[in-house]
Each structure stands twice: as C-alpha cells, then as structure tokens.
C-alpha atoms as a PDB file:
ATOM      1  CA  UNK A   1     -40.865 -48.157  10.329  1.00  0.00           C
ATOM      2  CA  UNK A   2     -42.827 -45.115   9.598  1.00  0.00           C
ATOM      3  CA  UNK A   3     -42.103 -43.165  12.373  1.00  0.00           C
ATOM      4  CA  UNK A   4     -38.670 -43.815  11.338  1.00  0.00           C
ATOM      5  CA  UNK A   5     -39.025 -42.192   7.661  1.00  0.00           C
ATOM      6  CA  UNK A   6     -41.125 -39.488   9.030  1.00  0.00           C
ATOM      7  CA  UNK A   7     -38.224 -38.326  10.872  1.00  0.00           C
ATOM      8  CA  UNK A   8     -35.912 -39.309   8.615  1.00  0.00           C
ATOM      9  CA  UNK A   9     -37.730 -36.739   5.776  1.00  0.00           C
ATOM     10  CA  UNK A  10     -38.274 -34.016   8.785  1.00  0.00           C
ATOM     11  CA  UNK A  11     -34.401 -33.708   9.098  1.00  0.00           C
ATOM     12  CA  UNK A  12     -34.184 -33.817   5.414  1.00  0.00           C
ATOM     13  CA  UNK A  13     -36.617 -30.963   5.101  1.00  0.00           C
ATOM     14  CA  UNK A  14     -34.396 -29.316   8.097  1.00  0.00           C
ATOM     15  CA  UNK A  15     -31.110 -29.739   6.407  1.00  0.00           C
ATOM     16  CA  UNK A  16     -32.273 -28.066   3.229  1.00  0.00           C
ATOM     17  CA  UNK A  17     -34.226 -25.418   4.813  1.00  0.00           C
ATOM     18  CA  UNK A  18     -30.584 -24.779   6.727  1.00  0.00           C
ATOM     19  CA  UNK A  19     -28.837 -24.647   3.200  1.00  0.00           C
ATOM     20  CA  UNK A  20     -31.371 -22.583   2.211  1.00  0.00           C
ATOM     21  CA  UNK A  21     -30.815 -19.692   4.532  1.00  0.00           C
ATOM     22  CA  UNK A  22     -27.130 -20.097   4.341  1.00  0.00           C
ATOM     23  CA  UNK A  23     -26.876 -19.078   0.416  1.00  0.00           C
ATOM     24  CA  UNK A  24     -29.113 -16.954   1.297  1.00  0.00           C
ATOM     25  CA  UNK A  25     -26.914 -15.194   3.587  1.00  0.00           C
ATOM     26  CA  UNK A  26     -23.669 -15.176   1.423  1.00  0.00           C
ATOM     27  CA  UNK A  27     -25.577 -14.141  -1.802  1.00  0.00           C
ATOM     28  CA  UNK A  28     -25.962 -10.979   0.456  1.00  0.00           C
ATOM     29  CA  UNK A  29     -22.925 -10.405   2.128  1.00  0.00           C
ATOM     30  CA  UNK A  30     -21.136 -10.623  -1.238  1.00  0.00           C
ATOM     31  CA  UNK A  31     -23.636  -8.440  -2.870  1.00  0.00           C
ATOM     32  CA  UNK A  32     -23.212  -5.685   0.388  1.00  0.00           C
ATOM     33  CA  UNK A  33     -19.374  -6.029  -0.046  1.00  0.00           C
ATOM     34  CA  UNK A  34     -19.089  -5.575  -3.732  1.00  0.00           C
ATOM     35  CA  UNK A  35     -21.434  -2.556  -3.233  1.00  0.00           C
ATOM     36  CA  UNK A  36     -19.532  -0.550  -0.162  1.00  0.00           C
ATOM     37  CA  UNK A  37     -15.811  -1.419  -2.323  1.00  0.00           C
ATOM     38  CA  UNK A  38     -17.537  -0.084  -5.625  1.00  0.00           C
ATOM     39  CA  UNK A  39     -18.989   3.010  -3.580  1.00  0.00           C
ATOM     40  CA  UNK A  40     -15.305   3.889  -1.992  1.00  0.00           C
ATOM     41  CA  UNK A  41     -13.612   3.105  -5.370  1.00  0.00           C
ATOM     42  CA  UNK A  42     -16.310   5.875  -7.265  1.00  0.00           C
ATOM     43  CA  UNK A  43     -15.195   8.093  -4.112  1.00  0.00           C
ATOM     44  CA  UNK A  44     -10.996   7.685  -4.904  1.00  0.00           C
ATOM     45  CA  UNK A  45     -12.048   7.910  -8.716  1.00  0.00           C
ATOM     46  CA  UNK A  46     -13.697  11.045  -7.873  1.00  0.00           C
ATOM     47  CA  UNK A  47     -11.113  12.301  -5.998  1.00  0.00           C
ATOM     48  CA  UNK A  48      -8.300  12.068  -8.109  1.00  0.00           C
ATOM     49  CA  UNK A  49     -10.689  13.702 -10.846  1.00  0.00           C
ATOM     50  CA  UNK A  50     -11.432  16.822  -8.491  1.00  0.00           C
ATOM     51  CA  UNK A  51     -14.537  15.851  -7.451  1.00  0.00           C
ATOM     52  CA  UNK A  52     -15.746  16.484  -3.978  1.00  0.00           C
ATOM     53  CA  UNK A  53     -18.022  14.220  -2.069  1.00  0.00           C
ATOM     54  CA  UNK A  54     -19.771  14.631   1.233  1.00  0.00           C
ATOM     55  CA  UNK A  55     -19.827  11.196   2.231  1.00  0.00           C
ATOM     56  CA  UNK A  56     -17.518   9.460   4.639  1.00  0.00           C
ATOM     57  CA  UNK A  57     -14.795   7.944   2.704  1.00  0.00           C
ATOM     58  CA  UNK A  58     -14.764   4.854   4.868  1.00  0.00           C
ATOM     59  CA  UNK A  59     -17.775   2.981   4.058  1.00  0.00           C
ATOM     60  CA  UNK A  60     -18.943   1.369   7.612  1.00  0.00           C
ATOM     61  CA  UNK A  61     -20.846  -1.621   7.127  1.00  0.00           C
ATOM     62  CA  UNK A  62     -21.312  -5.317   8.062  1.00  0.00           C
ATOM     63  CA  UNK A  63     -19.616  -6.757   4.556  1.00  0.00           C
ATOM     64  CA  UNK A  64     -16.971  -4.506   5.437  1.00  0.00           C
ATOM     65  CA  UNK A  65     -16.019  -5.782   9.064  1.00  0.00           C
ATOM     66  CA  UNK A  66     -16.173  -8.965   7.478  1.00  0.00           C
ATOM     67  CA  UNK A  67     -13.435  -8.104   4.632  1.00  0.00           C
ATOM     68  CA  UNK A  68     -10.320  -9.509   5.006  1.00  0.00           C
ATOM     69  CA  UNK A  69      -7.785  -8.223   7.027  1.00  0.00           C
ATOM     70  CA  UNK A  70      -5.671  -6.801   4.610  1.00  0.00           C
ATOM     71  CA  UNK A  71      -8.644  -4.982   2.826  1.00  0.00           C
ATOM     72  CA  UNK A  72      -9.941  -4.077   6.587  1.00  0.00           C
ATOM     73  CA  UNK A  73      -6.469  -2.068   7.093  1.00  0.00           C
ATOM     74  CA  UNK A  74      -6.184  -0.697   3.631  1.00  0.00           C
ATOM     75  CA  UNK A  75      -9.583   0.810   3.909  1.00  0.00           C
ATOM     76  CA  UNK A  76      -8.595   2.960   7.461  1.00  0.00           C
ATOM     77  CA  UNK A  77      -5.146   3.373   7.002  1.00  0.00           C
ATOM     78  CA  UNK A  78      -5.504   4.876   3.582  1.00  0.00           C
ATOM     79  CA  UNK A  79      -7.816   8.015   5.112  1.00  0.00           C
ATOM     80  CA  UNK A  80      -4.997   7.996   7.635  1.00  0.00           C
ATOM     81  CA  UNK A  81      -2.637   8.503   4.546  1.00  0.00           C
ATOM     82  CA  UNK A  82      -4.440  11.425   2.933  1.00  0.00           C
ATOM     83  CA  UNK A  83      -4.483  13.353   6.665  1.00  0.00           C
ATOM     84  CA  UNK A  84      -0.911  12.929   7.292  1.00  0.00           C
ATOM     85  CA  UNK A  85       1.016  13.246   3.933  1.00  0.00           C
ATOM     86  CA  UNK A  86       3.436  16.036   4.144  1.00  0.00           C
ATOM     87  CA  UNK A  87       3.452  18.724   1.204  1.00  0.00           C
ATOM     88  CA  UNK A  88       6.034  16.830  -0.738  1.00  0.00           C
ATOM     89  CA  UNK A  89       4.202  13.741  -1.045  1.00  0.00           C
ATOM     90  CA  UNK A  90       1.021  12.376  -3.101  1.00  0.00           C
ATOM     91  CA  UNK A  91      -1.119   9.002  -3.755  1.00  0.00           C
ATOM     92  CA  UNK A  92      -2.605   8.140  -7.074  1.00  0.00           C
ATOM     93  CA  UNK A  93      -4.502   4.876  -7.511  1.00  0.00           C
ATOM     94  CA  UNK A  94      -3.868   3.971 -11.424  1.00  0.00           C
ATOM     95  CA  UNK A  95      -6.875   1.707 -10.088  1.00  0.00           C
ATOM     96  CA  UNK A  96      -9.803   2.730  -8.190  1.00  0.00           C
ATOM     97  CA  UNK A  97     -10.926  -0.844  -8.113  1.00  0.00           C
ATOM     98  CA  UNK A  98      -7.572  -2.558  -6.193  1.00  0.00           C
ATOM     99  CA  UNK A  99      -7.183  -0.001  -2.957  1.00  0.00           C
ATOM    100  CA  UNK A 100      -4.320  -2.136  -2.124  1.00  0.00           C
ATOM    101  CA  UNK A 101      -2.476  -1.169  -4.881  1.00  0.00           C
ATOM    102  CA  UNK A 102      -1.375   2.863  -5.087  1.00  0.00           C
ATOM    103  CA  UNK A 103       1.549   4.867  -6.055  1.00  0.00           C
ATOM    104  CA  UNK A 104       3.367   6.944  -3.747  1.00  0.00           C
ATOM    105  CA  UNK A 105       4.850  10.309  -5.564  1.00  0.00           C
ATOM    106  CA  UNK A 106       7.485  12.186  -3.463  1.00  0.00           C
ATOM    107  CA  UNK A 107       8.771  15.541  -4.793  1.00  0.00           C
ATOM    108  CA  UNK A 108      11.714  17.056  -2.587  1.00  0.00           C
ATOM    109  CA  UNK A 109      12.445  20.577  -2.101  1.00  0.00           C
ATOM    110  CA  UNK A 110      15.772  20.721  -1.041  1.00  0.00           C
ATOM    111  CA  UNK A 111      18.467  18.498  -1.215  1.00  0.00           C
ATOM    112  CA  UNK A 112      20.539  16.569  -4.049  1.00  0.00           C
ATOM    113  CA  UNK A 113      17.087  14.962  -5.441  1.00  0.00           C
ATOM    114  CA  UNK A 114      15.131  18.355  -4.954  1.00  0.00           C
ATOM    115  CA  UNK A 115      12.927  19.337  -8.152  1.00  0.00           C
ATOM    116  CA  UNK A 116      12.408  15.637  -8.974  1.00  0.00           C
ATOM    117  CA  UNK A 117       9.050  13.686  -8.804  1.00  0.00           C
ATOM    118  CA  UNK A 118       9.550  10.073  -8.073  1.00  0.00           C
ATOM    119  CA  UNK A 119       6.918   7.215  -8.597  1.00  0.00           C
ATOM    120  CA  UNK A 120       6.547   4.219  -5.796  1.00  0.00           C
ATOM    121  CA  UNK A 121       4.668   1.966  -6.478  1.00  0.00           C
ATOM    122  CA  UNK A 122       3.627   0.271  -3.823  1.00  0.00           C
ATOM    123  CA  UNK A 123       1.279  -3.219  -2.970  1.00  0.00           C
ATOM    124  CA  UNK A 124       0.331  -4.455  -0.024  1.00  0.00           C
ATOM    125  CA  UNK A 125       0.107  -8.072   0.122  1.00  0.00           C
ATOM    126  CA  UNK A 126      -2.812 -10.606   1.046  1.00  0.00           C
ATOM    127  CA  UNK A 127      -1.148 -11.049   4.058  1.00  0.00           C
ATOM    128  CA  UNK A 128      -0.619  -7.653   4.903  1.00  0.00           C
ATOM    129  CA  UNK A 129      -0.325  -6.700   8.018  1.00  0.00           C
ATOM    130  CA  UNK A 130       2.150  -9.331   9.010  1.00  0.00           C
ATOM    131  CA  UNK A 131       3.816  -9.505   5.921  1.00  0.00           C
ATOM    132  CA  UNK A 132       5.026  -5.526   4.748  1.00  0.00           C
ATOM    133  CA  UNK A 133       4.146  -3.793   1.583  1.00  0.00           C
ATOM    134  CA  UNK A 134       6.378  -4.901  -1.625  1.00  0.00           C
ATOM    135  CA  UNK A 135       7.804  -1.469  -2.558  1.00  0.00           C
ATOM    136  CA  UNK A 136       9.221  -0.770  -6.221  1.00  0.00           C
ATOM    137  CA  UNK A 137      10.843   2.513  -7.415  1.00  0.00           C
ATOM    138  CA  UNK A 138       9.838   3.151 -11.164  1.00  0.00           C
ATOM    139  CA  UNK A 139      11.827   6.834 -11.595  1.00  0.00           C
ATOM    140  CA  UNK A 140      15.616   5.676 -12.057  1.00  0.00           C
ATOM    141  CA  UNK A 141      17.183   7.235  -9.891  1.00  0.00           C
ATOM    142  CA  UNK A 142      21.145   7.634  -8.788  1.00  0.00           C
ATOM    143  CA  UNK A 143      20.672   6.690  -4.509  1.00  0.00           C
ATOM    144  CA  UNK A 144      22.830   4.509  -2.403  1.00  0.00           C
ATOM    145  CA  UNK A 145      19.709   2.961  -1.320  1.00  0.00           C
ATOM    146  CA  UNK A 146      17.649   2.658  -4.671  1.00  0.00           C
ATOM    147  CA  UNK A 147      19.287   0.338  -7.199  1.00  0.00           C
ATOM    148  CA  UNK A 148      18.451   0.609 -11.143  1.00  0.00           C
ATOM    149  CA  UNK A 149      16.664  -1.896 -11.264  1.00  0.00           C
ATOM    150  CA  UNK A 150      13.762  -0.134  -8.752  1.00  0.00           C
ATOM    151  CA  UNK A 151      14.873  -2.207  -5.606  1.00  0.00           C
ATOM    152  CA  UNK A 152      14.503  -0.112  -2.320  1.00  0.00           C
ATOM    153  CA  UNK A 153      16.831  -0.705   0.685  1.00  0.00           C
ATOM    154  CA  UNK A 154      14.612   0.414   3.545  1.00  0.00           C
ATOM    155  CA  UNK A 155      14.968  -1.390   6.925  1.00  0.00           C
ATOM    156  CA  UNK A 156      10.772  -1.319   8.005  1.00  0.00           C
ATOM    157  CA  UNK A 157      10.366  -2.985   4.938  1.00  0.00           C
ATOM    158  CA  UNK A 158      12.393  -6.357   5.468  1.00  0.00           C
ATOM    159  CA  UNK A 159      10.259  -9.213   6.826  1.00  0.00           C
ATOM    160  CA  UNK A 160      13.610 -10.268   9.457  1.00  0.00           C
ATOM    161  CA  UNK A 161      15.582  -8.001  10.735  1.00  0.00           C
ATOM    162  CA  UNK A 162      18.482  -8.414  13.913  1.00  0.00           C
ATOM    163  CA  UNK A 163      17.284  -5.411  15.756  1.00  0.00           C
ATOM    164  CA  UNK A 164      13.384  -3.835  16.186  1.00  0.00           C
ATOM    165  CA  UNK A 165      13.816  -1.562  12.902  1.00  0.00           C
ATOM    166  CA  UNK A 166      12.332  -3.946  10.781  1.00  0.00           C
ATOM    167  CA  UNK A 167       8.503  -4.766   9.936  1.00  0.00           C
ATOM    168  CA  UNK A 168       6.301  -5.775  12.720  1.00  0.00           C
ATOM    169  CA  UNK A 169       2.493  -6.213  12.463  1.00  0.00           C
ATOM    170  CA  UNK A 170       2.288  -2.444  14.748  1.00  0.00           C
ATOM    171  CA  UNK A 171       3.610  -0.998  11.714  1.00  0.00           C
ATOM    172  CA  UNK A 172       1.245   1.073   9.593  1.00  0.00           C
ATOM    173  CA  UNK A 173       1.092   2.073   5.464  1.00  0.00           C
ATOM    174  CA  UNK A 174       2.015   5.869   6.520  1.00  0.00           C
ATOM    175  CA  UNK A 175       5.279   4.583   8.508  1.00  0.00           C
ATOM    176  CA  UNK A 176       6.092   3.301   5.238  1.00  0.00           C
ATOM    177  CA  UNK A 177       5.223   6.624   3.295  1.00  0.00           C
ATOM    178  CA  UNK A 178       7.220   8.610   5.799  1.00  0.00           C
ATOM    179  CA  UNK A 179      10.118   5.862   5.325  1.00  0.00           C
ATOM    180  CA  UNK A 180      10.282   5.883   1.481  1.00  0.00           C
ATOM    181  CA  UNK A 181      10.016  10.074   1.762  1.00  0.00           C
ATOM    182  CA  UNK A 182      13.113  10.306   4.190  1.00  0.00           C
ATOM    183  CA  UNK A 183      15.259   8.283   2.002  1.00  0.00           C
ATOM    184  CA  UNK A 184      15.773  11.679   0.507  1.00  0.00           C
ATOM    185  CA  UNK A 185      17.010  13.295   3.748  1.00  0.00           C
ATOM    186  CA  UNK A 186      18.319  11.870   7.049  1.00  0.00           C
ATOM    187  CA  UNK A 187      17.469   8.053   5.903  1.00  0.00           C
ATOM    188  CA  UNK A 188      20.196   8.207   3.348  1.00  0.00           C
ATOM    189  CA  UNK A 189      22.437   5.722   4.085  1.00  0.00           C
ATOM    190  CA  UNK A 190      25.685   5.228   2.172  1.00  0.00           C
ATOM    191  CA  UNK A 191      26.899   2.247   4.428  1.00  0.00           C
ATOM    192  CA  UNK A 192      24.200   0.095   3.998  1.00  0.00           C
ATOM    193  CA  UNK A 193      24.117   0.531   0.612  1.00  0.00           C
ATOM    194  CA  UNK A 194      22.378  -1.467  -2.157  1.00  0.00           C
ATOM    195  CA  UNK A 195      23.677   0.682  -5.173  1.00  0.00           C
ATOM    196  CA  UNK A 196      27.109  -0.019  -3.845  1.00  0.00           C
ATOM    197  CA  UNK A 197      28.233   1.667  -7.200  1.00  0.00           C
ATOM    198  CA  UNK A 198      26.905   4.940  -6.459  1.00  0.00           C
ATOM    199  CA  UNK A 199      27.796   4.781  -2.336  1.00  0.00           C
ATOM    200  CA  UNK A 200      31.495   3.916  -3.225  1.00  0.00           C
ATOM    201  CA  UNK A 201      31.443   7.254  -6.047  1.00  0.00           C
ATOM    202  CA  UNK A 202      30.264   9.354  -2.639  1.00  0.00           C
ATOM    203  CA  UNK A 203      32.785   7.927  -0.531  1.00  0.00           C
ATOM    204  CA  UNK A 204      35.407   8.343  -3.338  1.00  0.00           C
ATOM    205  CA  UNK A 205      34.024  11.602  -4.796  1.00  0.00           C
ATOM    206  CA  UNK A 206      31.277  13.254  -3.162  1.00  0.00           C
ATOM    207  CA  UNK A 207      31.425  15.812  -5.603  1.00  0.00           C
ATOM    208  CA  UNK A 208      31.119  13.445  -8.621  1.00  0.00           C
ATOM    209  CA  UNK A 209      28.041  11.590  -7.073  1.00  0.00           C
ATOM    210  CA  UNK A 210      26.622  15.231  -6.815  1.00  0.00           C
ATOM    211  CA  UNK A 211      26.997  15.559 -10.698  1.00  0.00           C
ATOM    212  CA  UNK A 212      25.545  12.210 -11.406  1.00  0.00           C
ATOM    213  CA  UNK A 213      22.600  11.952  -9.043  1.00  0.00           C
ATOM    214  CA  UNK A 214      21.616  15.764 -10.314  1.00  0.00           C
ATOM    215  CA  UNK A 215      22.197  14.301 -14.032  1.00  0.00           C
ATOM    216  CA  UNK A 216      19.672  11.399 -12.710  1.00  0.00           C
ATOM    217  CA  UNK A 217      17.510  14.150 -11.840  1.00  0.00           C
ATOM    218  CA  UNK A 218      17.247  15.764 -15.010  1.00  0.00           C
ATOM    219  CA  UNK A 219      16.943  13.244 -17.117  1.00  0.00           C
ATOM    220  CA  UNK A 220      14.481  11.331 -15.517  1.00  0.00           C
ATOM    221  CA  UNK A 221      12.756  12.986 -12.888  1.00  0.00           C
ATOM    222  CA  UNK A 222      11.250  15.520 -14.420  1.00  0.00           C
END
C-alpha cells in the first residue's frame, strides 16, 4: 500500500513539474513574439516617418517561425513589396501594429485616370494564403471594373474561378499590387464589367466616359 502512494505522489510531482516547464515555455514564446512584432512595427512606424534604420526589417527569430501562417507570409512578402513596387505605386500602414492590414496608393501617369491618387485598402485574411486578400477601393472612382460602392472586379482575387486566373495559394501580396495597378492600363476590362453603367457609356460613347471618368478624377482624386 505504500509503495503504491509513493508512486502514486512521484507521478504527481512529475505531472506538475511537466506543467511547470510548459507555462514556462509559452510565457516565453509569447513574450519573444510580442517583442520581434513590436520591433518590426517601430521599424514600418519609422519608415513611414523618414526614419532610417540599419536593422533587417524581417525580424528572424524562433516566435516568429512559430507565427501563424498568415503573419509568417505578411512578414516576407511585405519586404518583397517595398523592392518591387513600381514608381506609381506606394504602401502606408494607417497601423504599424496590424502588418496585415495596409493601403495600397497607385498614382498613374498616363492614361484616362493619370494625375489621380487612389487609396486600396487592402486585408489579408487569417487564412491567408489560401484564402486571397479582401480588396476595397476608397477613392470613387468612374472604372468598368471599380463600382461606387469600392467593389473591385479583379480575377486573382476571386476564391473560384473556371480557368487558372483566379487565386491559388502560389499567389503572392505583390501579384495582387501589380493586379490592382494594371486595372489602370491593359487590365481594363469593359466586358467583364462590374460598373456595367460606366462600361455600357464606353461602349455607347467612348467619348462621354472620357468626360466622366476625368470629372471622377478631379473631383475626387486629387
């Protein structure tokens, strides 16, 4: 009977000592994480304030291979972002705290929108990167493929799609960027519209949708 309760207490002891460690061990992982996120939101916040840093901007560490996915991607493809973004483009986190959540700023030079500087805003999703970014366009703007309500008609972005020109996991935040920016050039599509009130003024009057979409311009876009 006693050896019994001696054991008894000895796995006990063994089973709290095992608790133990494992609080232990998230107490620091969360404290690591929270420190590395903090450290590459003061680097954005910096950034966008004209401050230079010589640090890394992706902050390599344990807590961070053991983010979640979406926060994983977010953190390497947003350096790829700031390589490859063409002169007419820029990202602004109104944020430095949610990385996931940015605004995409395009600014044309040529073309029927040229002069203009449109806002994106743009979130990727918790289940990012098999589900795509939800994309929302909050300069109105007169576009066969950008309704007034901010809705963007771009084919990467639909979660189904008949053919391969919808998302797919191998699909990356700067495919998106460069999608969004060439809805002001050879993306424009006026038969797949989802402004079907400004696509059937083109078809009808190209002229006329000129007028108006330069009027959008103007008024809003500046």
């Amino acid at each position: 009977m006693k050896t019994t309760v001696y054991h008894f207490q000895r796995s006990c002891m063994k089973l709290l000592l095992d608790l133990l460690l494992l609080l232990t061990a998230i107490k620091s992982f969360f404290t690591t994480h929270n420190f590395s996120m903090i450290r590459l939101a003061d680097k954005i916040r910096q950034r966008q304030s004209g401050i230079t840093s010589t640090e890394p901007d992706v902050v390599q560490s344990a807590s961070v291979r053991n983010a979640t996915i979406r926060d994983r991607l977010v953190l390497q493809e947003l350096q790829e972002l700031r390589t490859n973004l063409s002169s007419q483009c820029s990202i602004h986190h109104p944020d430095p705290n949610k990385l996931h959540e940015f605004t995409l700023i395009v600014r044309p030079n040529e073309g029927i929108w040229a002069d203009g500087s449109y806002h994106f805003n743009i979130v990727v999703p918790e289940g990012y990167n098999h589900t795509p970014p939800l994309v929302h366009c909050a300069t109105q703007i007169w576009h066969p493929n950008i309704d007034e309500a901010g809705r963007v008609c771009l084919s990467l972005l639909r979660q189904s799609s008949l053919d391969f020109s919808g998302w797919a996991p191998t699909r990356r935040l700067l495919d998106v960027v460069w999608g969004i920016e060439s809805l002001f050039s050879d993306l424009c599509d006026f038969n797949d519209a989802l402004n079907t009130t400004a696509a059937e003024q083109y078809l009808r009057d190209p002229e006329a949708f000129h007028d108006t979409a330069r009027s959008y311009v103007f008024r809003f876009a500046r």
